[in-house]
Protein backbone atom coordinates (compact mmCIF):
# COMPACT_ATOMS: atom_id res chain seq x y z
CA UNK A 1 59.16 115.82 49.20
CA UNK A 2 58.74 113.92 52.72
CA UNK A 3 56.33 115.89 55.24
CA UNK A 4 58.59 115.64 58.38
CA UNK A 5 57.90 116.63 61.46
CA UNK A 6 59.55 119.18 63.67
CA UNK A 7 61.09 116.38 65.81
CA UNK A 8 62.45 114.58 62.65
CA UNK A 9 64.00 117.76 61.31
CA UNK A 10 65.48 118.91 64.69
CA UNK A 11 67.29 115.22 65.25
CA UNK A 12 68.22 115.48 61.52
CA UNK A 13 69.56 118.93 61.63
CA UNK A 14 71.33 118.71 65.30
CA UNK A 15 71.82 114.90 66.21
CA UNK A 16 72.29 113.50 69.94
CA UNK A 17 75.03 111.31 70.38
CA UNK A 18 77.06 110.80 67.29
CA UNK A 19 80.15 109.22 66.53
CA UNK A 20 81.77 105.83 68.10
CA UNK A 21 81.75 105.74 71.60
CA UNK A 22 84.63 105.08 73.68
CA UNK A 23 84.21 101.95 75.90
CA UNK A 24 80.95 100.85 74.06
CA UNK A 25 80.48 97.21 75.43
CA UNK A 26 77.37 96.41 72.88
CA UNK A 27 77.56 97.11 69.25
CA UNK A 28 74.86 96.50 66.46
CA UNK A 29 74.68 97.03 62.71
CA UNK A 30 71.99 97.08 60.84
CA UNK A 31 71.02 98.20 57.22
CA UNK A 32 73.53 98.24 54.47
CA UNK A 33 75.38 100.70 51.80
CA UNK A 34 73.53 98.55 48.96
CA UNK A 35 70.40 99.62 50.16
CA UNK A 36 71.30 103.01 51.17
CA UNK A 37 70.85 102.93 54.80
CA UNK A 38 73.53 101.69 57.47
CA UNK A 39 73.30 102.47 61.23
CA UNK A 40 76.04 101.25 63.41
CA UNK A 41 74.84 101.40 67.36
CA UNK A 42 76.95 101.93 70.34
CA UNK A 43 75.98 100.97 74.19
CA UNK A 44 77.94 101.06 77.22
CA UNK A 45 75.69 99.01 79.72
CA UNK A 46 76.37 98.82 83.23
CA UNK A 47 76.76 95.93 85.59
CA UNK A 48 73.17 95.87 86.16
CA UNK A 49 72.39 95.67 82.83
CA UNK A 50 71.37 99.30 82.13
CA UNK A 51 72.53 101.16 79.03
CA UNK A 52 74.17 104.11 80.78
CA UNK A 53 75.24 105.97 77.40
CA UNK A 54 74.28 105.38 73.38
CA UNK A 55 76.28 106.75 70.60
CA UNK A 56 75.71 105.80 66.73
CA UNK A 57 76.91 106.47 63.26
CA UNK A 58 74.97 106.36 59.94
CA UNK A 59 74.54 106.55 56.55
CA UNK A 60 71.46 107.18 55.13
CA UNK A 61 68.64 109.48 54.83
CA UNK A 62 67.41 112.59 57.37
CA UNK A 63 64.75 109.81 58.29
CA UNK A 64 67.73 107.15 59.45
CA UNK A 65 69.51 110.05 60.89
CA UNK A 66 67.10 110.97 63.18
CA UNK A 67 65.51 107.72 63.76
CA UNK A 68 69.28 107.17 65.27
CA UNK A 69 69.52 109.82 67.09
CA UNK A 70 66.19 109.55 68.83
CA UNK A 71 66.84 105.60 69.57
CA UNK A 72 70.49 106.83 71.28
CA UNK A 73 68.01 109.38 73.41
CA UNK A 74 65.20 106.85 74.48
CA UNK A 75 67.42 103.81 75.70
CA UNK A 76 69.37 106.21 77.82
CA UNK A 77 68.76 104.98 81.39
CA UNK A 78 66.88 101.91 80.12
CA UNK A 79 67.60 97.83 81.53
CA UNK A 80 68.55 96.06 78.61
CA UNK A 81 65.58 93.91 79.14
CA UNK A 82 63.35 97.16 78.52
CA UNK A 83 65.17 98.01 75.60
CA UNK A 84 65.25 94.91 74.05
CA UNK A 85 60.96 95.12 73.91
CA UNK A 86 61.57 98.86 71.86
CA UNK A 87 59.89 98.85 68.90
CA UNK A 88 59.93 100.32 65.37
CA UNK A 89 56.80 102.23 66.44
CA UNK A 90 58.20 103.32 69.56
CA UNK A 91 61.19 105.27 67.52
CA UNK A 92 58.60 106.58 65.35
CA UNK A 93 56.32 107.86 68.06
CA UNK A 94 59.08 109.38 69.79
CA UNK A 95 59.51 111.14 66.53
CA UNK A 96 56.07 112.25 66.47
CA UNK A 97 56.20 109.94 63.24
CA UNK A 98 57.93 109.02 59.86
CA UNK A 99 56.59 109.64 56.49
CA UNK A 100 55.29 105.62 56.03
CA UNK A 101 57.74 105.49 53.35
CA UNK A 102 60.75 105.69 55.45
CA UNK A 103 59.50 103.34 58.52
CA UNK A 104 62.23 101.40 57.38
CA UNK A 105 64.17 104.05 59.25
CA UNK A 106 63.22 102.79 62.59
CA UNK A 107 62.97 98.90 61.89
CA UNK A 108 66.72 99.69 60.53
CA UNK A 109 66.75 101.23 64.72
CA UNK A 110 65.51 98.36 66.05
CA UNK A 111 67.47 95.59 64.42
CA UNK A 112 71.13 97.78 65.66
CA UNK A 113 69.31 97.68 69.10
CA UNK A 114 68.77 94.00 68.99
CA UNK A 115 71.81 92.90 67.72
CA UNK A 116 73.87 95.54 70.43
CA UNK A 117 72.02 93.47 72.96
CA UNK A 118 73.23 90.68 71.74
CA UNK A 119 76.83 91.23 70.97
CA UNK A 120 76.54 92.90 75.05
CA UNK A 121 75.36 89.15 76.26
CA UNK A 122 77.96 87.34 74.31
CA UNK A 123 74.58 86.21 72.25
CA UNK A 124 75.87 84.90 68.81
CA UNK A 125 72.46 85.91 66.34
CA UNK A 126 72.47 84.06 63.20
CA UNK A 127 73.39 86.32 60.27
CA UNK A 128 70.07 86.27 58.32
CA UNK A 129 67.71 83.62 59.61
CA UNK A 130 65.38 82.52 56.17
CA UNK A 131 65.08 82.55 52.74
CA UNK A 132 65.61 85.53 50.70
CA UNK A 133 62.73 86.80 49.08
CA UNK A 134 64.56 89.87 48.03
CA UNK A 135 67.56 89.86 46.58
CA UNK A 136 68.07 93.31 45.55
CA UNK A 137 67.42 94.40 49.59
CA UNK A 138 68.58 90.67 51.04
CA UNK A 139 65.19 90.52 53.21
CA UNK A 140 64.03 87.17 54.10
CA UNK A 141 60.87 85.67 54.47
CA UNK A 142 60.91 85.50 58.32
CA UNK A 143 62.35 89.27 58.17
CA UNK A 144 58.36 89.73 55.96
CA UNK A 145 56.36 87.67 58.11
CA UNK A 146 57.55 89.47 61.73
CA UNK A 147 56.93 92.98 60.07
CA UNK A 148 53.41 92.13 58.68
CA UNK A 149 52.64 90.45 62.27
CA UNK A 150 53.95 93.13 64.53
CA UNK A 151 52.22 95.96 62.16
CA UNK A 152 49.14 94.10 60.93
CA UNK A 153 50.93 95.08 57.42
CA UNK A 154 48.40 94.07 54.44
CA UNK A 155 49.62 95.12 51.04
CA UNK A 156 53.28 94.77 49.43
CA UNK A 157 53.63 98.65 49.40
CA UNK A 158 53.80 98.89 53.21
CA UNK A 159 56.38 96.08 53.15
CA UNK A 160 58.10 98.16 50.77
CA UNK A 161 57.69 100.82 53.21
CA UNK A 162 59.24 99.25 56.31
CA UNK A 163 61.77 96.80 54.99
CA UNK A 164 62.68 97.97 51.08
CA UNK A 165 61.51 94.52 49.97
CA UNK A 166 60.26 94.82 46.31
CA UNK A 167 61.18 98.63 45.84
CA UNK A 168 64.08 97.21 44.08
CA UNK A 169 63.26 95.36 40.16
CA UNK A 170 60.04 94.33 41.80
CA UNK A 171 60.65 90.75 40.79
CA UNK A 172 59.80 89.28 44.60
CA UNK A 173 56.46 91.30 44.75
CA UNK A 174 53.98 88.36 43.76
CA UNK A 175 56.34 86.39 46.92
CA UNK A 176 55.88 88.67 49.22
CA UNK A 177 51.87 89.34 48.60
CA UNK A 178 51.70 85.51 49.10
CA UNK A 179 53.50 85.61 52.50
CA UNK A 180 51.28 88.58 53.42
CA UNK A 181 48.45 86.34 52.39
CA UNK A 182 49.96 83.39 54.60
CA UNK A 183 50.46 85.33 57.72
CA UNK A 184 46.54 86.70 57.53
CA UNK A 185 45.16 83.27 56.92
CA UNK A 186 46.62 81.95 59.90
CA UNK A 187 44.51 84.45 62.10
């Protein structure tokens, strides 16, 4: 069983902003049924570029549930240019943090943000920049190398952890140890 904290279980058990939201003018999606997670993110942004209101539907685990409820509570307010520096860690913090199993939770958070952004600024984002390393999860190797940079990530289990890669047959694992190894070698 996960050790969640009280934050997780309250956004699990009572959720902030749910459903689709009328007059969204950013959307992002994120995740995906195969994998068992899917968060689709609503923002209405102002003229001025600030998110005035955040709504999102998921499917996945109390972990993604909350992780998207909390995201909908801490871009409330926010320029899109602030929100668009949010990190995975960020949703987790606000959460007063995830089991490291389900970090994947919030990077799940942060891609929806990214690509709301986006789709807000008429910004066309390429559907999955790379080569796959994992097929059973469809993460690429430039999906890897940005999650072992931006979390100083050093074994394949806390890849596993944050993006699913190799939790599936396990076939990419020796692949993504040696992109684990690249990205450390390069300083």
């Amino acid at each position: 069983m996960w050790d969640y904290t009280d934050k997780v279980k309250d956004h699990f058990l009572k959720p902030r902003n749910v459903g689709e939201l009328e007059g969204a003018n950013g959307v992002g999606e994120a995740g995906s049924l195969n994998c068992g997670d899917a968060l689709k993110l609503f923002l209405k942004v102002n003229e001025n570029e600030r998110i005035v209101d955040a709504s999102f539907m998921t499917f996945g685990c109390a972990s993604a549930v909350a992780s998207s409820s909390a995201l909908t509570e801490i871009v409330k307010g926010m320029t899109l240019d602030a929100a668009a520096k949010l990190t995975n860690d960020d949703i987790s913090d606000y959460l007063d943090g995830l089991p490291k199993e389900k970090m994947h939770c919030s990077v799940m958070g942060q891609a929806a943000l990214k690509k709301a952004i986006a789709d807000y600024r008429g910004v066309q984002i390429m559907a999955k920049p790379g080569e796959i390393v994992c097929e059973c999860f469809e993460v690429t190797d430039l999906e890897i190398i940005d999650v072992v940079k931006a979390n100083g990530i050093k074994t394949t289990e806390i890849v596993t952890d944050y993006l699913k890669a190799g939790g599936g047959c396990g076939q990419c694992l020796e692949r993504i140890e040696e992109i684990i190894e690249s990205v450390h070698s390069k300083g």
